[in-house]
Every structure is written in C-alpha cells, then in structure tokens.
N, C-alpha and C. Protein backbone atom coordinates (compact mmCIF):
# COMPACT_ATOMS: atom_id res chain seq x y z
N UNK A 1 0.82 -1.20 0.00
CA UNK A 1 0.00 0.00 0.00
C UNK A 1 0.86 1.26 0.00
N UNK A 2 1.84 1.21 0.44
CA UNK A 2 2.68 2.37 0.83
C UNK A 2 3.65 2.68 -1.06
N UNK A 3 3.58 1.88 -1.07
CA UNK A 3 4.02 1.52 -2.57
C UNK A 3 3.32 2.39 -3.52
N UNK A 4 2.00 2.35 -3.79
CA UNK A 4 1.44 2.55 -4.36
C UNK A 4 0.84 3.80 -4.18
N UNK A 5 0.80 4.46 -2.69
CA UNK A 5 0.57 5.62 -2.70
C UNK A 5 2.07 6.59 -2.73
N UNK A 6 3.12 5.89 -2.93
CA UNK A 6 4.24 6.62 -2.95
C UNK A 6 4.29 6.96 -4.46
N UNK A 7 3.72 5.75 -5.58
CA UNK A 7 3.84 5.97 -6.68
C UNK A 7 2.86 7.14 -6.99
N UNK A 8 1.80 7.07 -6.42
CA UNK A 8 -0.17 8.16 -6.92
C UNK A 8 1.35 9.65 -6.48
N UNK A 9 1.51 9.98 -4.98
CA UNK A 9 2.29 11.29 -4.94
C UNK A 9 3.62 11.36 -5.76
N UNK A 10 4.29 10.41 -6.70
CA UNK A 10 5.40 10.66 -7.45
C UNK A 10 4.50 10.90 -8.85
N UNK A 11 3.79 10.75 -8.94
CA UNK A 11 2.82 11.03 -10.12
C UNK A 11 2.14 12.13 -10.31
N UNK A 12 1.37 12.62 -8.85
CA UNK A 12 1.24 14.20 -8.79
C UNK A 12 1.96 14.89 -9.28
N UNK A 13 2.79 15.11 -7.88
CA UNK A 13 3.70 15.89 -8.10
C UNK A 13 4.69 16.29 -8.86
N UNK A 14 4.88 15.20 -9.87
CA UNK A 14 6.17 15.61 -11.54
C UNK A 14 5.31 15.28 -12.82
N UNK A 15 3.99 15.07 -12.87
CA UNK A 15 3.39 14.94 -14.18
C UNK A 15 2.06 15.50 -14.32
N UNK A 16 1.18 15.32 -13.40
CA UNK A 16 -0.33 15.93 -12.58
C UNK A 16 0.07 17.68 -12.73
N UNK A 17 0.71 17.63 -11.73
CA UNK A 17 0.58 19.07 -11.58
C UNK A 17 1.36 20.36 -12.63
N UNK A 18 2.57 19.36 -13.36
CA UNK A 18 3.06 20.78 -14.38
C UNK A 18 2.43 20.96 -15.54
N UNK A 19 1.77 19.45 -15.79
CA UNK A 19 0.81 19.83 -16.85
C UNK A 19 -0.80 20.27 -16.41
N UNK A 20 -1.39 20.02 -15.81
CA UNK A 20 -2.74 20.53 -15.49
C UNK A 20 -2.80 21.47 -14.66
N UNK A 21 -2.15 21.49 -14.03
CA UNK A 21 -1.92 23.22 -12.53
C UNK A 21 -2.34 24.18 -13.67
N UNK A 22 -1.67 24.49 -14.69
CA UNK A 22 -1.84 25.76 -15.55
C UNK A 22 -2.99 25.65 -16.26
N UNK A 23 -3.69 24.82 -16.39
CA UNK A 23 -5.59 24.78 -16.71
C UNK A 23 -5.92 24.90 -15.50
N UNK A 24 -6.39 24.20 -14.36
CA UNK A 24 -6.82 23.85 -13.58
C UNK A 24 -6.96 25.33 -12.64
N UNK A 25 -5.96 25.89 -13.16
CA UNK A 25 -6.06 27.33 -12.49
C UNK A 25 -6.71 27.92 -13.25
N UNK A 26 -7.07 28.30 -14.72
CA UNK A 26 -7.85 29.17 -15.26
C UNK A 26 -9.51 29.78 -14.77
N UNK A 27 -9.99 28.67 -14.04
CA UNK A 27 -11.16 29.40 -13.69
C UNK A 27 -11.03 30.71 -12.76
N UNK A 28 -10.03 30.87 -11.70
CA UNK A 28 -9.41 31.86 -11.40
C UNK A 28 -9.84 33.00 -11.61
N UNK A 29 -9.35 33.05 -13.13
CA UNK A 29 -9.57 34.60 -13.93
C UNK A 29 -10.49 35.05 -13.99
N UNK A 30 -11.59 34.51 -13.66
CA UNK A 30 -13.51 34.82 -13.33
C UNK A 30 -13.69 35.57 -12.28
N UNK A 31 -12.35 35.77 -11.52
CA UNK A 31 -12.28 36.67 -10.00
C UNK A 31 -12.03 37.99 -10.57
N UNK A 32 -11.31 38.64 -11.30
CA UNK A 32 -10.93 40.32 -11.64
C UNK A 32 -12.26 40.31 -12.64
N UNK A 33 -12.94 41.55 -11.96
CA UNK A 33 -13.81 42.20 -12.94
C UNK A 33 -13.39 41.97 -14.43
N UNK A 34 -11.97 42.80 -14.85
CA UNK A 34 -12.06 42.26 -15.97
C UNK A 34 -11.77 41.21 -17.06
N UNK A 35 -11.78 40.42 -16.91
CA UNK A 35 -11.41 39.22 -17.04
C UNK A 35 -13.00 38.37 -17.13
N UNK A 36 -13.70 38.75 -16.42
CA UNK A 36 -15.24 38.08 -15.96
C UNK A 36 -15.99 37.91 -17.78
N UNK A 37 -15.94 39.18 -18.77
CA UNK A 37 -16.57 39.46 -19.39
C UNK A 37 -15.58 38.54 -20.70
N UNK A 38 -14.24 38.75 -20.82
CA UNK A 38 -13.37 37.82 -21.07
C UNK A 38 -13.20 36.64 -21.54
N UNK A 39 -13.86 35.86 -20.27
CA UNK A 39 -13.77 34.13 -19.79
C UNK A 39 -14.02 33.19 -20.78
N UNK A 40 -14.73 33.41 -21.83
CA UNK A 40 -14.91 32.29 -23.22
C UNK A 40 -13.87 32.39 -23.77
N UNK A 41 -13.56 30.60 -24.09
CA UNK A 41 -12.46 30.30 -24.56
C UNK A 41 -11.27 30.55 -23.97
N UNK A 42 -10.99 30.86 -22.66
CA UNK A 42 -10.25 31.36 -22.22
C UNK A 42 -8.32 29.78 -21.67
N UNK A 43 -9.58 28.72 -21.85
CA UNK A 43 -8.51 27.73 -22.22
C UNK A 43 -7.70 27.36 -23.62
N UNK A 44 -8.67 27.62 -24.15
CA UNK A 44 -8.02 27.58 -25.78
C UNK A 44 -6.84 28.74 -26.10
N UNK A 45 -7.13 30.36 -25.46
CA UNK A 45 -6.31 31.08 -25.55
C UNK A 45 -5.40 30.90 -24.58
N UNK A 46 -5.27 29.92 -23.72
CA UNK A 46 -3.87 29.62 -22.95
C UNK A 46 -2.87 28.54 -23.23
N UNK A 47 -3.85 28.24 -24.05
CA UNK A 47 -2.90 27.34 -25.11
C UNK A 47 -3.04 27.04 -26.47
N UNK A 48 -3.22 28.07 -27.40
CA UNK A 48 -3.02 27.82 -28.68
C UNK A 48 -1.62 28.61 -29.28
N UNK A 49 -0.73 29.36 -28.68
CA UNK A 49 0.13 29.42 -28.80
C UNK A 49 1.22 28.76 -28.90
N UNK A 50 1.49 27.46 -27.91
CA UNK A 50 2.60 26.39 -27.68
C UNK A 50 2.76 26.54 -26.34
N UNK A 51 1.78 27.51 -25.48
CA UNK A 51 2.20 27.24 -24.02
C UNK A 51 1.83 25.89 -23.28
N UNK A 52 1.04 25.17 -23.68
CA UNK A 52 1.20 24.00 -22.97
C UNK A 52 2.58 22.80 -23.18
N UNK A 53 3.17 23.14 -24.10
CA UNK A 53 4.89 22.64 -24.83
C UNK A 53 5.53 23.07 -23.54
N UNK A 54 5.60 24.19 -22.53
CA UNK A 54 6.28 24.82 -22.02
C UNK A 54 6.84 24.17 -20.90
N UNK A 55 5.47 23.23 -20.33
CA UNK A 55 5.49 22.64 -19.27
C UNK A 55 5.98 20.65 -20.05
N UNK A 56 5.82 20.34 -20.80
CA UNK A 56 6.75 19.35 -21.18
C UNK A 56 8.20 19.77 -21.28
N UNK A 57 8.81 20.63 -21.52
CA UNK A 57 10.47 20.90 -21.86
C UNK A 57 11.09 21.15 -20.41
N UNK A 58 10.76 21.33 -18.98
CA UNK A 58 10.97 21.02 -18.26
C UNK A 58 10.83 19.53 -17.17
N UNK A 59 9.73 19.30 -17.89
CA UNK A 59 9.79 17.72 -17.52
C UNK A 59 10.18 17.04 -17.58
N UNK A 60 10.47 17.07 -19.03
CA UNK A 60 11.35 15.75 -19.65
C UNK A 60 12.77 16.35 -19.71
N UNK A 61 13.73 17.65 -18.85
CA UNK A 61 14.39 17.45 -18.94
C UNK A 61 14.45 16.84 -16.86
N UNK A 62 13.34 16.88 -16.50
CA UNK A 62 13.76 16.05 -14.82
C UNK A 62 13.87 14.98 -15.31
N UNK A 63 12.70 14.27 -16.10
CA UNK A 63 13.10 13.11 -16.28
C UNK A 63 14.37 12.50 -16.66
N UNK A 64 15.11 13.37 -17.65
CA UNK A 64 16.42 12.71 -18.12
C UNK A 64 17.49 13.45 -16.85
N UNK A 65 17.26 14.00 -15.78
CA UNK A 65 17.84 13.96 -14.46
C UNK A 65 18.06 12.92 -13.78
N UNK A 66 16.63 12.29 -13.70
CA UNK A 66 16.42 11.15 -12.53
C UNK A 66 16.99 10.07 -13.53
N UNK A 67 16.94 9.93 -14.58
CA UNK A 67 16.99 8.75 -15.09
C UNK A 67 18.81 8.58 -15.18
N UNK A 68 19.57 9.50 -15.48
CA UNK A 68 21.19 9.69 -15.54
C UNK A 68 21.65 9.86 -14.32
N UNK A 69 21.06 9.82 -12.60
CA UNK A 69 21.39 9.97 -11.52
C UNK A 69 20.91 8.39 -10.97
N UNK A 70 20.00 7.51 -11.46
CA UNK A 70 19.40 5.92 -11.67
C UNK A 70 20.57 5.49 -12.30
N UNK A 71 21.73 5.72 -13.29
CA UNK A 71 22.29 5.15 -14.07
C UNK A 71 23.58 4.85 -13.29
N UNK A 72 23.92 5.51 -11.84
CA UNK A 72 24.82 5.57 -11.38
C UNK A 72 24.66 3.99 -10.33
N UNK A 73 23.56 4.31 -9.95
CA UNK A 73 23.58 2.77 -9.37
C UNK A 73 24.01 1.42 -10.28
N UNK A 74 24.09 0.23 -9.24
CA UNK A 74 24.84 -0.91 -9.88
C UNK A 74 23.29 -1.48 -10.32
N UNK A 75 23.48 -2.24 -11.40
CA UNK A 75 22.70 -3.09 -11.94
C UNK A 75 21.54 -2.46 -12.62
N UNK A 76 20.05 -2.78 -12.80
CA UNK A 76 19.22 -2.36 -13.47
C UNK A 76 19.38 -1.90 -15.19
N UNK A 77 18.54 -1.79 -15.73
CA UNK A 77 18.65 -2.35 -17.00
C UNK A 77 19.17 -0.68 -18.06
N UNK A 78 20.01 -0.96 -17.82
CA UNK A 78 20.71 0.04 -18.40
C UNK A 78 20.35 0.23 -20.07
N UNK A 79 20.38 -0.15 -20.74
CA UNK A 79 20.13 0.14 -21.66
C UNK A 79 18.89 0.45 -22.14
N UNK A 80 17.68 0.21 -21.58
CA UNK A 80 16.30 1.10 -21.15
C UNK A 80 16.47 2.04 -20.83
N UNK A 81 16.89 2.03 -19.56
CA UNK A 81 17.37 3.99 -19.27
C UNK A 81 17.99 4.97 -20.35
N UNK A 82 18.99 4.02 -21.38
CA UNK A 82 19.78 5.26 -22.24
C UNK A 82 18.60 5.19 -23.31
N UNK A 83 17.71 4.41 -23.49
CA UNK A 83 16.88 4.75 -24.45
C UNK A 83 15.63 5.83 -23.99
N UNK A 84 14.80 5.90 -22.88
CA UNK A 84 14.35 6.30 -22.02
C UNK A 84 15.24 8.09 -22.48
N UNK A 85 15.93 8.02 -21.67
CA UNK A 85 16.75 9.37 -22.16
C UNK A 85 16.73 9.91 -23.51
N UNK A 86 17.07 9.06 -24.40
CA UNK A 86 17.13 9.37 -25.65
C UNK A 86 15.78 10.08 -25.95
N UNK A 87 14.57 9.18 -25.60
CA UNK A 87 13.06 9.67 -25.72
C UNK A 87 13.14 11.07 -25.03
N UNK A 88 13.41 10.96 -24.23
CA UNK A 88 13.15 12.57 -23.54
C UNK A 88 13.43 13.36 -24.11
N UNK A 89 15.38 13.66 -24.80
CA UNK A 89 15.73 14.26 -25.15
C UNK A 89 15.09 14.90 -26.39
N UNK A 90 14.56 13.83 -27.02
CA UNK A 90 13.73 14.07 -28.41
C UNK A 90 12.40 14.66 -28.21
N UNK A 91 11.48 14.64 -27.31
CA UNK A 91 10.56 15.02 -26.79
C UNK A 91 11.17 16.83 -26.49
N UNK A 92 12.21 16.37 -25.58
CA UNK A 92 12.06 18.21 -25.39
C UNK A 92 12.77 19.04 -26.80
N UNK A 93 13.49 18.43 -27.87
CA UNK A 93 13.77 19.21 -29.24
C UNK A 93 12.40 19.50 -30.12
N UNK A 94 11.63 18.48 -29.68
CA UNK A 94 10.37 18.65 -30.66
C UNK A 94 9.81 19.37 -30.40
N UNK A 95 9.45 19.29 -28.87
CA UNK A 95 8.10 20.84 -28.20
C UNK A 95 8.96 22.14 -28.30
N UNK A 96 10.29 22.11 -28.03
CA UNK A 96 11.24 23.34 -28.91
C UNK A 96 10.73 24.15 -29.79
N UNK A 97 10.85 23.03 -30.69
CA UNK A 97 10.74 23.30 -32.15
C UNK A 97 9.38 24.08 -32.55
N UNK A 98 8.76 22.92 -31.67
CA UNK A 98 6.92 23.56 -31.90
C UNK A 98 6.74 24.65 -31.40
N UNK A 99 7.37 25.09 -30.10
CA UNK A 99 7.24 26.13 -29.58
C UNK A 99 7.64 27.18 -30.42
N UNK A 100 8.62 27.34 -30.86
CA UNK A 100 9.44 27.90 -31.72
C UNK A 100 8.59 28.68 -32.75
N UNK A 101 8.12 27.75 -33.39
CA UNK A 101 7.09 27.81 -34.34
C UNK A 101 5.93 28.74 -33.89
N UNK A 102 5.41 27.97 -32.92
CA UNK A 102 4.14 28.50 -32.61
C UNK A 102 4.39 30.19 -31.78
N UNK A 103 5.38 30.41 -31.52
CA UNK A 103 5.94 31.85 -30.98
C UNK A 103 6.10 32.44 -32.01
N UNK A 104 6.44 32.21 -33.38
CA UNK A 104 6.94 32.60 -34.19
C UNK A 104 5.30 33.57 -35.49
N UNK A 105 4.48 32.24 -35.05
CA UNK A 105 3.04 32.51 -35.71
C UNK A 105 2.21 33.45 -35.20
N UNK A 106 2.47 33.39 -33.87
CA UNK A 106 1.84 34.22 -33.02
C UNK A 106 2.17 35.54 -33.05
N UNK A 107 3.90 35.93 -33.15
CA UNK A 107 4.20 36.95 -33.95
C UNK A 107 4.08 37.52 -34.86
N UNK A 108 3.77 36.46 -35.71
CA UNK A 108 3.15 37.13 -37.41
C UNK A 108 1.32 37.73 -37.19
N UNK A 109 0.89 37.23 -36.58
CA UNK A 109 -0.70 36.98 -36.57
C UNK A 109 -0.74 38.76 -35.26
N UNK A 110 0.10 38.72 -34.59
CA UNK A 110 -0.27 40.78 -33.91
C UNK A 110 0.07 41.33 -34.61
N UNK A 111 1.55 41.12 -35.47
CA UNK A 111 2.31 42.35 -36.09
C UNK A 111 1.15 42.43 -37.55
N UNK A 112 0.47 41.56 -37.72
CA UNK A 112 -0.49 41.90 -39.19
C UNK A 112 -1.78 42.80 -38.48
N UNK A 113 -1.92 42.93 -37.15
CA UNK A 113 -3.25 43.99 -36.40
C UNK A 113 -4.18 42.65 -36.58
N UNK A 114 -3.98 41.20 -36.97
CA UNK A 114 -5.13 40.62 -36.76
C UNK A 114 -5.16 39.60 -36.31
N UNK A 115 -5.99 38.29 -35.20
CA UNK A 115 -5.86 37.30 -35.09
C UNK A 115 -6.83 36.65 -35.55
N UNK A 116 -6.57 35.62 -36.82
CA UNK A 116 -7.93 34.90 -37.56
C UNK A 116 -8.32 33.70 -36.39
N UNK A 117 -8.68 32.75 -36.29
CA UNK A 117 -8.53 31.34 -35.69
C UNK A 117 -7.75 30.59 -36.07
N UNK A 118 -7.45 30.37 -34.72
CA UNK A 118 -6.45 28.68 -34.93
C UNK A 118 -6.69 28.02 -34.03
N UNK A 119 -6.49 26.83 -35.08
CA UNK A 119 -6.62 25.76 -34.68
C UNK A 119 -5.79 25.03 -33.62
N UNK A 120 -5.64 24.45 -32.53
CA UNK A 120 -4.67 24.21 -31.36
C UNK A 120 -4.40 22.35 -32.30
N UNK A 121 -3.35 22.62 -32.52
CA UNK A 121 -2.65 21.06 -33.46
C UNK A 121 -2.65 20.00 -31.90
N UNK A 122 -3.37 19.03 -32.38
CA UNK A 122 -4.03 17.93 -31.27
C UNK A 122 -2.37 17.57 -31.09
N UNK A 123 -1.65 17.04 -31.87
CA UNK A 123 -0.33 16.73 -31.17
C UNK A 123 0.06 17.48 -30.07
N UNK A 124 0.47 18.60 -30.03
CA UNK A 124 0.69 19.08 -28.93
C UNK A 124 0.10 17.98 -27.52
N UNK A 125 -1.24 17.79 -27.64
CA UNK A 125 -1.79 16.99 -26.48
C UNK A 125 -0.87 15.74 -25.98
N UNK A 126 -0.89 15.04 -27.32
CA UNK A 126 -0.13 14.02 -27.72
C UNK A 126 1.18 13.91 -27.02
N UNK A 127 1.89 14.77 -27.57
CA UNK A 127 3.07 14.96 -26.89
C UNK A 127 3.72 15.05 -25.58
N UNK A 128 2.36 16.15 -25.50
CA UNK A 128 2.38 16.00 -23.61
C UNK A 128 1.97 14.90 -22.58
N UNK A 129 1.22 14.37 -22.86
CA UNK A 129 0.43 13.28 -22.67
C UNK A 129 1.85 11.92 -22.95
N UNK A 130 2.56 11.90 -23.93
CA UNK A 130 3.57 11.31 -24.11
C UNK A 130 4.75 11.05 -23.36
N UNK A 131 4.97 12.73 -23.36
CA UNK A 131 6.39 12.96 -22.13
C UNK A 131 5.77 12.38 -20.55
N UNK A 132 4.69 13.11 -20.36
CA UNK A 132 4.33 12.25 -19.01
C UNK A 132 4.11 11.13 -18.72
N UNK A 133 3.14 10.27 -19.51
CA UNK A 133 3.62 8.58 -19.81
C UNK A 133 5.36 8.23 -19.59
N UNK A 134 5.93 8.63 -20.72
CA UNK A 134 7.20 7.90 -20.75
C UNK A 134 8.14 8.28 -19.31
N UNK A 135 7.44 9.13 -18.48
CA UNK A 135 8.47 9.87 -17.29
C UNK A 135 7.91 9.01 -16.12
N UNK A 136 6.76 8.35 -16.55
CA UNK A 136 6.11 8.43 -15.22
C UNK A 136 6.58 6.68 -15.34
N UNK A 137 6.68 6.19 -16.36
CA UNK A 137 6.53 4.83 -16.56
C UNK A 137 8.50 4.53 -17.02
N UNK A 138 8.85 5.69 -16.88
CA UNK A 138 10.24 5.41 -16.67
C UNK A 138 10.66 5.23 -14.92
N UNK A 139 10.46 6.13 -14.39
CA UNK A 139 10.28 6.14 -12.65
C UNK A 139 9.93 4.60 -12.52
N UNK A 140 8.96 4.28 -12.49
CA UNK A 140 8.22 2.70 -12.46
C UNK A 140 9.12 1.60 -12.71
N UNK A 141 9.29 1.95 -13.88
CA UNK A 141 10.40 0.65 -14.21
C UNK A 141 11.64 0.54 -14.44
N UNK A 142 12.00 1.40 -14.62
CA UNK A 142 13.64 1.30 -14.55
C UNK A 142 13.97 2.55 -12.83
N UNK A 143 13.78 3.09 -12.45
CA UNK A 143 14.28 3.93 -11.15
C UNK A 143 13.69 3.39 -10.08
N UNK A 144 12.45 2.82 -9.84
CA UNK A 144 11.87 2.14 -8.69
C UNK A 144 11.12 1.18 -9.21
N UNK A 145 11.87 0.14 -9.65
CA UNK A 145 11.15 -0.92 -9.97
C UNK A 145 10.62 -2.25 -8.68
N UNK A 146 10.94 -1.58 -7.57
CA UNK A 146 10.89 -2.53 -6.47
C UNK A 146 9.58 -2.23 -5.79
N UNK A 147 8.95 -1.48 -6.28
CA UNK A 147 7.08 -0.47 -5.75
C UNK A 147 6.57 -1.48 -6.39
C-alpha cells in the first residue's frame, strides 16, 4: 500500500501538476472584474500558442535527471534507461521546435493587427500526454522498480 501511494504522490507531483496546474487554475480569472466578461475560450487562448509545450520541456528534462542519476547505481537495465533518455531528449527538441514555431506565428498573426482562428494542433496533447507517460513509466520501471 505504501508503494502505491508513494507511486499516486510521485505522479502528482512531476506529471499531474506541471501539466494541469496551468488549466486547472484558469477558472481563477472569473475573480478580476475584468477578465469576468473575457472568460470564453479562455482555455483555448492559454494554449493555442505552444504554451502548454512549455510545461513538457521542463519535464522531460527532470526526467532525463532522474533517469542519468538511476544510471549511477549498480545493476538495473541500463540500456532502457539510455533509451528512455534518448526519448526525452527528443521530446524536449520537438516541443522546442513547436514552440518555436508556434511563438513565431503568433508573432506574425499581432504584427499583421489581426488574429484569424487557430486551430490548437491535437499533437501538442499528444506529446504532452507522451512525455508524461514515458516519465512516469520510466520512474516505475527502470528507477523504482521494487514499488
């Protein structure tokens, strides 16, 4: 039992909360007058830019922390871990990239005086949803595989 609730709070706290804290807080903004009138769509505009990328590129670089500070111990399956890493590393060049991008669009779309719609690219979800899988299920099996 202790196991398992050690795993639910290692799960909060490095995958739960850097990705959903920053939704999960938006209703919030319904508190300042102005902001009240505001409030539609007000998740979509917190992330159709690439800000939800923001909170994967710190994740997955803890993850490739814990996982290269795991590598120092004797035994366990080492060559999972360097792949594990490898995933991360690629994970945080990609939301980079996207970010990159999507900072870049967002720039074009004020400096023209207009914002048409956009569309929030479902990968992004994907991705995130990805990095936290592979972090959380790296912890699990290769860093505490004894839970």
């Amino acid at each position: 039992m202790n196991g398992a609730i050690e795993l639910f709070g290692w799960f909060v706290f490095n995958v739960a909360l850097p990705l959903g804290a920053p939704l999960a807080l938006l209703p919030l903004a319904r508190i300042p007058s102005f902001f009240r009138a505001h409030r539609r769509g007000i998740v979509r505009y917190a992330i159709k830019d690439g800000q939800l990328l923001w909170a994967v590129i710190p994740m997955s670089a803890s993850a490739c922390y814990l996982l290269a500070s795991a590598l120092d111990e004797p035994g366990g399956p080492r060559q999972f871990m360097w792949f594990a890493i490898a995933s991360h590393v690629t994970v945080i060049v990609v939301a980079s990239v996207l970010v990159l991008f999507a900072t870049m669009d967002a720039h074009q779309r004020d400096a023209a005086g207009h914002a048409p719609e956009q569309k929030i690219p479902r990968f992004w979800f994907w991705l995130a949803g990805v990095s936290g899988a592979i972090h959380f299920l790296g912890y699990v099996a290769l860093v505490r595989p004894s839970l």
